[in-house]
N, C-alpha and C. Protein backbone atom coordinates (compact mmCIF):
# COMPACT_ATOMS: atom_id res chain seq x y z
N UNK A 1 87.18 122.12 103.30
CA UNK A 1 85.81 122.49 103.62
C UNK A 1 84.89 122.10 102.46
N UNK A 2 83.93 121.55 102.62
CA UNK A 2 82.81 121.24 101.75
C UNK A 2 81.76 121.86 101.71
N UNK A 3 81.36 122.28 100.70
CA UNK A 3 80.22 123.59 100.48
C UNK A 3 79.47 123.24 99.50
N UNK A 4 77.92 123.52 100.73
CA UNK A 4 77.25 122.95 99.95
C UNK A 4 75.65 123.56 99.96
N UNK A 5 74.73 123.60 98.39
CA UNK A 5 73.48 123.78 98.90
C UNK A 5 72.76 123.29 99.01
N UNK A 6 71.59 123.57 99.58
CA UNK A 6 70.79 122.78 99.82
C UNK A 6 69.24 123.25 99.73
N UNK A 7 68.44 122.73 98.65
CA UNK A 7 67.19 123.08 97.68
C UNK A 7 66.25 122.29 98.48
N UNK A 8 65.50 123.04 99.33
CA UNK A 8 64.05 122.33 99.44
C UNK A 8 62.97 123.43 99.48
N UNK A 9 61.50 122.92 98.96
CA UNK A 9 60.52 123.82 99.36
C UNK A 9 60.19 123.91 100.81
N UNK A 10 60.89 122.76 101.77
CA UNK A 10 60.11 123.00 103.01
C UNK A 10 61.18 123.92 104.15
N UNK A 11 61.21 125.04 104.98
CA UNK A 11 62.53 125.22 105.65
C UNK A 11 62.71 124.44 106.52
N UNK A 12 61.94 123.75 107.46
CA UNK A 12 62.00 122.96 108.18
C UNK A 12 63.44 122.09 107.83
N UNK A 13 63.28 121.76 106.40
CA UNK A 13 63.95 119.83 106.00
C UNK A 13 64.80 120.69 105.67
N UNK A 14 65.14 121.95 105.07
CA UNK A 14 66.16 122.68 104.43
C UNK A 14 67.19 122.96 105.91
N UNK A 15 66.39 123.64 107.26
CA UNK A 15 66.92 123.56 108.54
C UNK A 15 67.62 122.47 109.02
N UNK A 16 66.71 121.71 109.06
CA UNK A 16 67.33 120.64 109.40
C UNK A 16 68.52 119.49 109.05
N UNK A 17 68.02 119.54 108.25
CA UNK A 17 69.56 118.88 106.87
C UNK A 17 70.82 119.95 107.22
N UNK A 18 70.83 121.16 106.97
CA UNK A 18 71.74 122.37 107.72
C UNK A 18 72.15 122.00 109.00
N UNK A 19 71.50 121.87 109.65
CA UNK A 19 71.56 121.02 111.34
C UNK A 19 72.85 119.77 111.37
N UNK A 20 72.07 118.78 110.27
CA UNK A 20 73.06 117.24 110.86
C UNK A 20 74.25 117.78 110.04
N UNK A 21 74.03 118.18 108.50
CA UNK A 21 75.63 118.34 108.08
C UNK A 21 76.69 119.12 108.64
N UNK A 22 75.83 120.51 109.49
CA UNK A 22 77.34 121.35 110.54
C UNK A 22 77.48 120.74 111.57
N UNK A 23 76.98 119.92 111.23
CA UNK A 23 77.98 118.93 112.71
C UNK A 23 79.16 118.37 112.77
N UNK A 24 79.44 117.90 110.92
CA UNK A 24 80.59 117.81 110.44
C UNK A 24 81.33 119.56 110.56
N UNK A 25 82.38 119.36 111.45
CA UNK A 25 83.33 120.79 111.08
C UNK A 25 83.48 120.97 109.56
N UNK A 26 84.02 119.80 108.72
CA UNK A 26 84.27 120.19 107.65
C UNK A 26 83.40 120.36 106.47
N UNK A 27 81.49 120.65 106.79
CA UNK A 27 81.06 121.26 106.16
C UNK A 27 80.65 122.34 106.19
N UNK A 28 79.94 123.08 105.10
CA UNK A 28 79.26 124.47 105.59
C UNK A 28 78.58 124.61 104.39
N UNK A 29 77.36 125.38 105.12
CA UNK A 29 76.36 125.48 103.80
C UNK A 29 76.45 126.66 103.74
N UNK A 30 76.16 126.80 102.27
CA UNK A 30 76.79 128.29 101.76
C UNK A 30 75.41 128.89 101.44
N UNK A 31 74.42 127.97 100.93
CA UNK A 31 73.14 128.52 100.75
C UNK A 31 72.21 127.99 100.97
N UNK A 32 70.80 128.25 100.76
CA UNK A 32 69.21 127.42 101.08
C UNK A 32 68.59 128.24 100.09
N UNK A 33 68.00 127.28 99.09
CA UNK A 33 66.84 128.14 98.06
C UNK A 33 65.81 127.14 98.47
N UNK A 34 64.51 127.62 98.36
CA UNK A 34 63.23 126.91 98.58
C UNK A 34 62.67 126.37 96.81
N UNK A 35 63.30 126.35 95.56
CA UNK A 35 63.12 126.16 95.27
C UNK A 35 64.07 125.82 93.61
N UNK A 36 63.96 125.26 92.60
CA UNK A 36 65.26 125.00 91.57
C UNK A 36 65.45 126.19 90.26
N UNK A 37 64.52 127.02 90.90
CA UNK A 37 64.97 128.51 90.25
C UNK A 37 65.86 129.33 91.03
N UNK A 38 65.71 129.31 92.07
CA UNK A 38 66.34 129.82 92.71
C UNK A 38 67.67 129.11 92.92
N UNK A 39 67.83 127.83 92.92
CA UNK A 39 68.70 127.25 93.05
C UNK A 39 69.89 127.66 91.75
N UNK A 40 68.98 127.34 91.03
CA UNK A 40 69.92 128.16 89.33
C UNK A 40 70.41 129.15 89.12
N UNK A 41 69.99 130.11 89.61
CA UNK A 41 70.01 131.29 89.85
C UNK A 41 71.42 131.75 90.61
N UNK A 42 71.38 130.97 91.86
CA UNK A 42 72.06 131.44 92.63
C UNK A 42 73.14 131.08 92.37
N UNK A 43 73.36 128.96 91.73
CA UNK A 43 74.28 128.72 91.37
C UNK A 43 75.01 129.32 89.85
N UNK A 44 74.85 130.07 89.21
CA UNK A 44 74.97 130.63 88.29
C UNK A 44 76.19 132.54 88.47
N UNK A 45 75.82 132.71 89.76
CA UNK A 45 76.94 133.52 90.40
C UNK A 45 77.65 133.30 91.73
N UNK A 46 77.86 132.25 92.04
CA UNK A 46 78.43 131.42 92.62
C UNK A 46 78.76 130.05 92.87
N UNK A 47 79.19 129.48 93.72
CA UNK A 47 79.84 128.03 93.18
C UNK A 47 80.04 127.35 94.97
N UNK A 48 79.96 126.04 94.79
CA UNK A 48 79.72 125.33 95.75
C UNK A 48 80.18 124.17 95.27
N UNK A 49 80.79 123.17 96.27
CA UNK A 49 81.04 121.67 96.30
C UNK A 49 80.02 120.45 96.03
N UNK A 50 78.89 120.51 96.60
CA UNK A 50 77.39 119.71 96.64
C UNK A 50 76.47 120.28 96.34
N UNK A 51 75.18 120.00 95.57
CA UNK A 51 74.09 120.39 95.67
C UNK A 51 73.21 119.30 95.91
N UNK A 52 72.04 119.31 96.97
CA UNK A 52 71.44 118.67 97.74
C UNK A 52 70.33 119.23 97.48
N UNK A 53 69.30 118.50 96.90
CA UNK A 53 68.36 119.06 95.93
C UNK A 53 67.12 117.98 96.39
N UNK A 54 65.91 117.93 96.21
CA UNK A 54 64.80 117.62 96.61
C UNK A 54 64.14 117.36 95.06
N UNK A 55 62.96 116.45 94.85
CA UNK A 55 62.79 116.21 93.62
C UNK A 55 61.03 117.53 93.17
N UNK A 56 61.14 117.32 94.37
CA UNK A 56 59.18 118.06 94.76
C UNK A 56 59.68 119.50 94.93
N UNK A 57 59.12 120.67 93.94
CA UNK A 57 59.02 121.56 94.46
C UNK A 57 58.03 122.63 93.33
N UNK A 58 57.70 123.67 93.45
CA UNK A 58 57.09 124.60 92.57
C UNK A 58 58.58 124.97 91.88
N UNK A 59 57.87 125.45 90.82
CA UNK A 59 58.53 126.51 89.92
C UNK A 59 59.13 125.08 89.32
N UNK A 60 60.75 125.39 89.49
CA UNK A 60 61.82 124.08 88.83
C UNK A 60 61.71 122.54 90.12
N UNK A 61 61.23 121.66 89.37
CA UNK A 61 61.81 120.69 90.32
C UNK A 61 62.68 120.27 90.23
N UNK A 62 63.43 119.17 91.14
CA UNK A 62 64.84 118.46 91.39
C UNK A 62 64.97 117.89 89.97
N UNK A 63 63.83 117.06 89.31
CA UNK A 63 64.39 116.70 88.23
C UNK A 63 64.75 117.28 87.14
N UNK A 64 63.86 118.43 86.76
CA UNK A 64 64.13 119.65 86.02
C UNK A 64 65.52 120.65 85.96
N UNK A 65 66.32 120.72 87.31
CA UNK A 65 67.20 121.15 87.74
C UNK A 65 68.38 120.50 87.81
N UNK A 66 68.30 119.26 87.95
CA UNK A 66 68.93 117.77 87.43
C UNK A 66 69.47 118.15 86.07
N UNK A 67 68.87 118.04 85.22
CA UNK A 67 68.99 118.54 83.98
C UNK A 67 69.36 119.60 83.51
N UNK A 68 69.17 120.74 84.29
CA UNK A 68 69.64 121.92 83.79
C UNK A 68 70.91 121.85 84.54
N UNK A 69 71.37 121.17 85.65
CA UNK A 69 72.82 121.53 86.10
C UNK A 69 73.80 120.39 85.25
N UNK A 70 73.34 119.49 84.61
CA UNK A 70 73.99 118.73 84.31
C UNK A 70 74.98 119.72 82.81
N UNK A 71 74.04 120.28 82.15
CA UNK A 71 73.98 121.41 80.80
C UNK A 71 75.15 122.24 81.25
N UNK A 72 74.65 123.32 82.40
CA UNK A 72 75.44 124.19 82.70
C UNK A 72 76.70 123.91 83.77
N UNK A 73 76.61 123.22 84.88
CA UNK A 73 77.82 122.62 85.46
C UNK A 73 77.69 121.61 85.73
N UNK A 74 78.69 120.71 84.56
CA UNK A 74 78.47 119.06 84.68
C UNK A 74 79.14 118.75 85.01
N UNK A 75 80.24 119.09 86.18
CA UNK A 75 81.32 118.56 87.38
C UNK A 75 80.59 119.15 88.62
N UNK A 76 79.42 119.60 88.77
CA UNK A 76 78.78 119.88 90.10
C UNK A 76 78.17 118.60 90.92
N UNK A 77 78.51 117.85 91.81
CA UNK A 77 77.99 116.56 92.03
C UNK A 77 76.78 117.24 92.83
N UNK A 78 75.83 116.07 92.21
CA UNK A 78 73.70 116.65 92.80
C UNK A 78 73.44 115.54 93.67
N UNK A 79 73.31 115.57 94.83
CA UNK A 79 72.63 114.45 95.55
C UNK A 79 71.39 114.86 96.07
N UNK A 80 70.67 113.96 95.47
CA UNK A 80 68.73 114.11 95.70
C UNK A 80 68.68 113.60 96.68
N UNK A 81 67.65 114.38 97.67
CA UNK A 81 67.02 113.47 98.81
C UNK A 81 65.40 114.21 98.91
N UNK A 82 64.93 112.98 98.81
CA UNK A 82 63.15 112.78 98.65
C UNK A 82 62.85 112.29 99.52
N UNK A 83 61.36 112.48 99.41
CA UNK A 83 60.36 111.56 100.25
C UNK A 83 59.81 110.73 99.32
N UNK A 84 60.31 110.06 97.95
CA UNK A 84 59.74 108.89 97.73
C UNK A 84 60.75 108.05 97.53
N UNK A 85 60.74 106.61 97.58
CA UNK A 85 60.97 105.73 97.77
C UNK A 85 61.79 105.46 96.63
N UNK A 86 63.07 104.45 96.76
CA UNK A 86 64.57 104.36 95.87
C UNK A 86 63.71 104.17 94.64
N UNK A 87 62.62 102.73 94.41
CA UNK A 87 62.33 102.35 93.30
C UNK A 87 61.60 102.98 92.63
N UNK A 88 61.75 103.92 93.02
CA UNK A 88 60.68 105.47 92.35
C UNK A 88 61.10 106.01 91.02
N UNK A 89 62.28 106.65 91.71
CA UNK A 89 63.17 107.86 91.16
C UNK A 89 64.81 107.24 91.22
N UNK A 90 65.12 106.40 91.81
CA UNK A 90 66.57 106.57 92.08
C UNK A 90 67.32 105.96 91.13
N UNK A 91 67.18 104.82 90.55
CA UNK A 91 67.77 104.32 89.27
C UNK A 91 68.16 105.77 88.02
N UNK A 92 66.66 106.33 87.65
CA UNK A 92 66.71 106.91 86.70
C UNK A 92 67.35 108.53 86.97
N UNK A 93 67.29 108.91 87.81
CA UNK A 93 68.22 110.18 88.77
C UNK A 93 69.27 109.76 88.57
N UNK A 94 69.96 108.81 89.24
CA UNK A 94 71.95 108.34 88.79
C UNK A 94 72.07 108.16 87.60
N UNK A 95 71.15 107.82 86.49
CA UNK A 95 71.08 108.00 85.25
C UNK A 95 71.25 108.97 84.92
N UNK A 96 70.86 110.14 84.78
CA UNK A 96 70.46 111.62 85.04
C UNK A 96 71.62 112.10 85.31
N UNK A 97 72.54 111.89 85.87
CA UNK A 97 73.67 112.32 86.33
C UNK A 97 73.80 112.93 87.84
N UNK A 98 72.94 112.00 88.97
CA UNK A 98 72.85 112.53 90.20
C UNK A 98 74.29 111.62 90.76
N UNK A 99 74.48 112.24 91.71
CA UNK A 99 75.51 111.40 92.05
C UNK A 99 75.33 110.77 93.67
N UNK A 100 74.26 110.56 93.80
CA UNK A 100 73.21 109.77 94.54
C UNK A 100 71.92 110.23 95.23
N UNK A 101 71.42 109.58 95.80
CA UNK A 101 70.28 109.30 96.02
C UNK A 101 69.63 109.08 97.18
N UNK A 102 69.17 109.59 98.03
CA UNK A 102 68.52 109.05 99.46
C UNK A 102 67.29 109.44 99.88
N UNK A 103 66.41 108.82 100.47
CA UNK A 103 64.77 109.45 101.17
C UNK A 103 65.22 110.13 102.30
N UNK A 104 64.08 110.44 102.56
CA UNK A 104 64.27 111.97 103.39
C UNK A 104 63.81 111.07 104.91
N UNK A 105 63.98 109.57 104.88
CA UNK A 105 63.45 108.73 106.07
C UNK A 105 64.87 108.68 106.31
N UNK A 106 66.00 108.50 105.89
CA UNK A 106 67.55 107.75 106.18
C UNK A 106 68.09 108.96 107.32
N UNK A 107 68.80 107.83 107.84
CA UNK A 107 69.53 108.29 109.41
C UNK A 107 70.29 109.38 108.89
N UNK A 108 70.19 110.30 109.63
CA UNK A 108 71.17 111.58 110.08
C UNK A 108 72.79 110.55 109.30
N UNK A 109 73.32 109.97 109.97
CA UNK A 109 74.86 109.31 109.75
C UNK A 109 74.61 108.77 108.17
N UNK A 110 73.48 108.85 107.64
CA UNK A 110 73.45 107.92 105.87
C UNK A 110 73.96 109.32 105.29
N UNK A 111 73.25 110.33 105.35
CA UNK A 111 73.50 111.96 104.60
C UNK A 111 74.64 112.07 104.75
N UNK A 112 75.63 112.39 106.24
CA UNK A 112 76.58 112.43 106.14
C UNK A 112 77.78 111.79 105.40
N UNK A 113 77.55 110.51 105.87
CA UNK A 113 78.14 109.02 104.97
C UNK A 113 78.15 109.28 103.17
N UNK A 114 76.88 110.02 102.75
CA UNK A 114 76.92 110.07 101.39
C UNK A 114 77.79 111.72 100.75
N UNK A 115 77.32 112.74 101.88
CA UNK A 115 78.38 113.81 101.62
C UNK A 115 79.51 113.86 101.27
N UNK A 116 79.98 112.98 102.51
CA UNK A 116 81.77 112.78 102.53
C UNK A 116 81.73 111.49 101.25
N UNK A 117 81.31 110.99 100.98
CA UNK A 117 81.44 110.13 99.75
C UNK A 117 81.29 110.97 98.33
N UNK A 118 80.50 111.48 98.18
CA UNK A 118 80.32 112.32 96.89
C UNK A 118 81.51 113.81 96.89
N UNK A 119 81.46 113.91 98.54
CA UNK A 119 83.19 115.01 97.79
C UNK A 119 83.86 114.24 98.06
N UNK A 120 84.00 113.05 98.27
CA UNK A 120 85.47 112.58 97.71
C UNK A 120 85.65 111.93 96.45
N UNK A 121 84.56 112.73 95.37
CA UNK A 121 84.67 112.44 93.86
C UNK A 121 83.99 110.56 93.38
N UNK A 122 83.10 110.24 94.53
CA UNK A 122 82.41 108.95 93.87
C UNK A 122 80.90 109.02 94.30
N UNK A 123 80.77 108.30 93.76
CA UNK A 123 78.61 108.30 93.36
C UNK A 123 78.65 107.58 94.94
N UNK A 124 77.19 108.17 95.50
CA UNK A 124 76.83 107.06 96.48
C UNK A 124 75.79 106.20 96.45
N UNK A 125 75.51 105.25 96.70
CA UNK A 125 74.72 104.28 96.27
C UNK A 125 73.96 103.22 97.31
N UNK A 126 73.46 103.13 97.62
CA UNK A 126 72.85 102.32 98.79
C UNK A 126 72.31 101.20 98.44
N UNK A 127 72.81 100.41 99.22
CA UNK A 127 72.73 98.55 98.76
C UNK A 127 71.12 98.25 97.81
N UNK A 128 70.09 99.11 98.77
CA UNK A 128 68.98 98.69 97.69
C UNK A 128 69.23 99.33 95.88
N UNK A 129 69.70 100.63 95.90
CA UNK A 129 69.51 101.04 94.95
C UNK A 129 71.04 100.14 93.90
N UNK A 130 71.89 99.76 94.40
CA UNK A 130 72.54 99.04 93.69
C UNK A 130 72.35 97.79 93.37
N UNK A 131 71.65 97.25 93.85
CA UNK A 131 70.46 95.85 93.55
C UNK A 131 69.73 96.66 92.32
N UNK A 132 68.98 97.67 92.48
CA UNK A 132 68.24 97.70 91.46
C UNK A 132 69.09 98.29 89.72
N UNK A 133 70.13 98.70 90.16
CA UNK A 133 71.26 98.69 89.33
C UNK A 133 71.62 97.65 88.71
N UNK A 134 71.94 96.81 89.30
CA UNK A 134 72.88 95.33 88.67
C UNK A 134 71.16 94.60 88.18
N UNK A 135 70.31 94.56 88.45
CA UNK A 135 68.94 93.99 88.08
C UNK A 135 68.78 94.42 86.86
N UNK A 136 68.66 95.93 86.54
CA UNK A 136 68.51 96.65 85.26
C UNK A 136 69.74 96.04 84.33
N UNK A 137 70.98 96.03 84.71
CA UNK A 137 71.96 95.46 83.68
C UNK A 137 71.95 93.96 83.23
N UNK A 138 71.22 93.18 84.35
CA UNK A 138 70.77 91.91 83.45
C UNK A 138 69.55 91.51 83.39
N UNK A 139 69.17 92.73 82.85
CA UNK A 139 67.32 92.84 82.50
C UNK A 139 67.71 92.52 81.22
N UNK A 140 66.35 91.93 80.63
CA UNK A 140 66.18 91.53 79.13
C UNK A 140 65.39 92.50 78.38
N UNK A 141 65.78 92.45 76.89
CA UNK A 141 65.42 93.78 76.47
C UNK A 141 63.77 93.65 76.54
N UNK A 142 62.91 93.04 76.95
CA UNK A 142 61.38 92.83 77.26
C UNK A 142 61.05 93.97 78.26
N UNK A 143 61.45 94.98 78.25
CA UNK A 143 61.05 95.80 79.03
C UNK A 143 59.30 96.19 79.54
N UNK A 144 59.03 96.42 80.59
CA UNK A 144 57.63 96.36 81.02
C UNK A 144 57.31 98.07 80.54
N UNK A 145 56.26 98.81 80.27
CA UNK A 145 56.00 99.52 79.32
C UNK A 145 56.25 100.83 80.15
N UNK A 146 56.15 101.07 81.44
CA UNK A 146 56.14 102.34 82.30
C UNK A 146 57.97 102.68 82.19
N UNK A 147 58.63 101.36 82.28
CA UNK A 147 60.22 101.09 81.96
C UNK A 147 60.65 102.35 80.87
N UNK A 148 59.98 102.51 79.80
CA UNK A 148 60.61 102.71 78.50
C UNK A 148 59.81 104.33 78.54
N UNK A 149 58.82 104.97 79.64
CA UNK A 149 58.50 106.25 79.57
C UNK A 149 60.02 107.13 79.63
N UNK A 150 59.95 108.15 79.80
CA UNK A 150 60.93 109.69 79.70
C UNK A 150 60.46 110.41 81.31
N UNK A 151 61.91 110.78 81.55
CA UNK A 151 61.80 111.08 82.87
C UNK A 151 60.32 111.55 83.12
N UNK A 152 59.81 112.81 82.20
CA UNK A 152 58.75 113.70 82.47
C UNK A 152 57.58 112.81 82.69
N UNK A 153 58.06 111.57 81.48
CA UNK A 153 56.68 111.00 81.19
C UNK A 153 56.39 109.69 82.37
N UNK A 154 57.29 109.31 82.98
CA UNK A 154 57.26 108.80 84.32
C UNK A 154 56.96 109.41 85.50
N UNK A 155 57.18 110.69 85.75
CA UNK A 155 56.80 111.67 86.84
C UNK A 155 54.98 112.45 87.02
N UNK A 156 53.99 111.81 85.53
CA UNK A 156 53.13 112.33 85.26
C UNK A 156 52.83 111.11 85.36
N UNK A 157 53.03 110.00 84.99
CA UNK A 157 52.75 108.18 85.60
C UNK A 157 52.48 108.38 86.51
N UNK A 158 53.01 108.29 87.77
CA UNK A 158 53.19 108.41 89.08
C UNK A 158 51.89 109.31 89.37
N UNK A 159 52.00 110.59 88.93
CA UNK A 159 51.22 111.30 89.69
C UNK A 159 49.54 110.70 89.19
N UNK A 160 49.42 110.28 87.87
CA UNK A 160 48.22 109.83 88.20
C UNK A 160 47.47 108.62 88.48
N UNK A 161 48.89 108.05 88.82
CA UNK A 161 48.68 106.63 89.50
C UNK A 161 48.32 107.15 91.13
N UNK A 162 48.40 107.88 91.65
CA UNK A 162 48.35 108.30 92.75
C UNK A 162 46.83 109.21 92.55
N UNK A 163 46.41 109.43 92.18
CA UNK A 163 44.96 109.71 92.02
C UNK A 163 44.94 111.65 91.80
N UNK A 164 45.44 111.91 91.34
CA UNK A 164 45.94 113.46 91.20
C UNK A 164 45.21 113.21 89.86
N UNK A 165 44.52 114.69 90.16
CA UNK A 165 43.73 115.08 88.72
C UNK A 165 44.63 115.64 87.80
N UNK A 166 44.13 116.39 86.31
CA UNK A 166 44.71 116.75 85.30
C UNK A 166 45.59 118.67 85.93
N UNK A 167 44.37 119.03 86.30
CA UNK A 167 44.38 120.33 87.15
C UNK A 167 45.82 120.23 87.96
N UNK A 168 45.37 119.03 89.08
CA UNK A 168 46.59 118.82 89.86
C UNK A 168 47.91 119.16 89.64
N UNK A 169 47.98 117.85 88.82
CA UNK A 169 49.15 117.48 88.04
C UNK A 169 49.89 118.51 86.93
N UNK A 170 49.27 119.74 86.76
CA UNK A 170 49.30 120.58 86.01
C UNK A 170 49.86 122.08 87.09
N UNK A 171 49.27 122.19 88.48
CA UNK A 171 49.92 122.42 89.38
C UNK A 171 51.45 122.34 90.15
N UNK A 172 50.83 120.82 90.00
CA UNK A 172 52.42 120.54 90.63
C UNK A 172 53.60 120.26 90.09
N UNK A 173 53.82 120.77 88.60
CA UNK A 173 54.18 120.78 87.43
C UNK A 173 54.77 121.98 87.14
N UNK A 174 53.86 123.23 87.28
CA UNK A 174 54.00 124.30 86.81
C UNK A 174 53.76 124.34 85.38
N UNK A 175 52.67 123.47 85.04
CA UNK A 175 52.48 123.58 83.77
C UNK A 175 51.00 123.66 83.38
N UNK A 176 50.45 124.26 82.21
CA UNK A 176 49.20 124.33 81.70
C UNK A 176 48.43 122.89 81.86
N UNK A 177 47.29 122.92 82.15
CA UNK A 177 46.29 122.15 82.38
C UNK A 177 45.95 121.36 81.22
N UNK A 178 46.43 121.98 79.82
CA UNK A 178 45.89 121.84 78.45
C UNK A 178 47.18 121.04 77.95
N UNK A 179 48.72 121.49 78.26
CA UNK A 179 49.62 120.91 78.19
C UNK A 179 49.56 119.30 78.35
């Protein structure tokens, strides 16, 4: 049996993801936190096979939580699934120690496909994001300058490349405005 949780702010995607994976008999979700405090929390007096984690949320996000499970249980395999796009986040997440990666657009049968792949103790990887893998390994050290930011400092890129104010971004952060 494979046990697993599953972290989103929305219940809908948290429902639903619950939905395609008990379809497999041999999974079962043991929990749903809406968010990566809660997720910590919970995983911290109990224990599970997968964690299926979202990168967007209040309080702790996926990447924040990324990090803190890697600290506290670094044989817990984390598979992120977002709504943004591989060349976003997904390189630097399997970096991170995710043990893969998928948008929240991929077929019902990709989640599954990557479940049963990650408990059977290997990373999953999807042809684009392993292109952008083998690209990075025969990249030249000329790196382009957003390349060489820090997770945080790439996730605050993004957001104000996307037109999100200081306020915003300080919101969706959980962090001071002044920070």
């Amino acid at each position: 049996m494979i046990r697993i949780l599953i972290t989103d702010d929305h219940a809908i995607v948290r429902q639903g993801l619950a939905r395609i994976l008990e379809k497999n008999r041999e999974i079962k979700i043991v929990a749903e936190c809406e968010n990566g405090i809660a997720a910590l929390n919970w995983l911290r007096g109990n224990d599970c096979d997968i964690a299926l984690i979202d990168i967007s949320m209040p309080g702790m996000n996926g990447i924040d939580l990324l990090k803190q499970l890697r600290e506290e249980k670094p044989k817990l395999p984390v598979l992120v699934i977002s709504i943004y796009p591989e060349d976003q986040y997904a390189v630097r997440l399997i970096k991170a120690g995710a043990a893969g990666y998928l948008t929240k657009g991929c077929a019902p049968a990709i989640v599954l496909e990557a479940v049963s792949q990650i408990a059977g103790g290997k990373k999953y990887i999807s042809p684009a994001v392993a292109e952008m893998l083998a690209n990075e390994v025969d990249a030249h050290d000329g790196k382009l300058p957003h390349e060489t930011l820090s997770d945080r400092e790439y996730q605050i890129f993004l957001l104000l490349a996307s037109a999100k104010t200081v306020s915003e971004i300080a919101d969706t952060l959980s962090l001071s405005a002044k920070t």
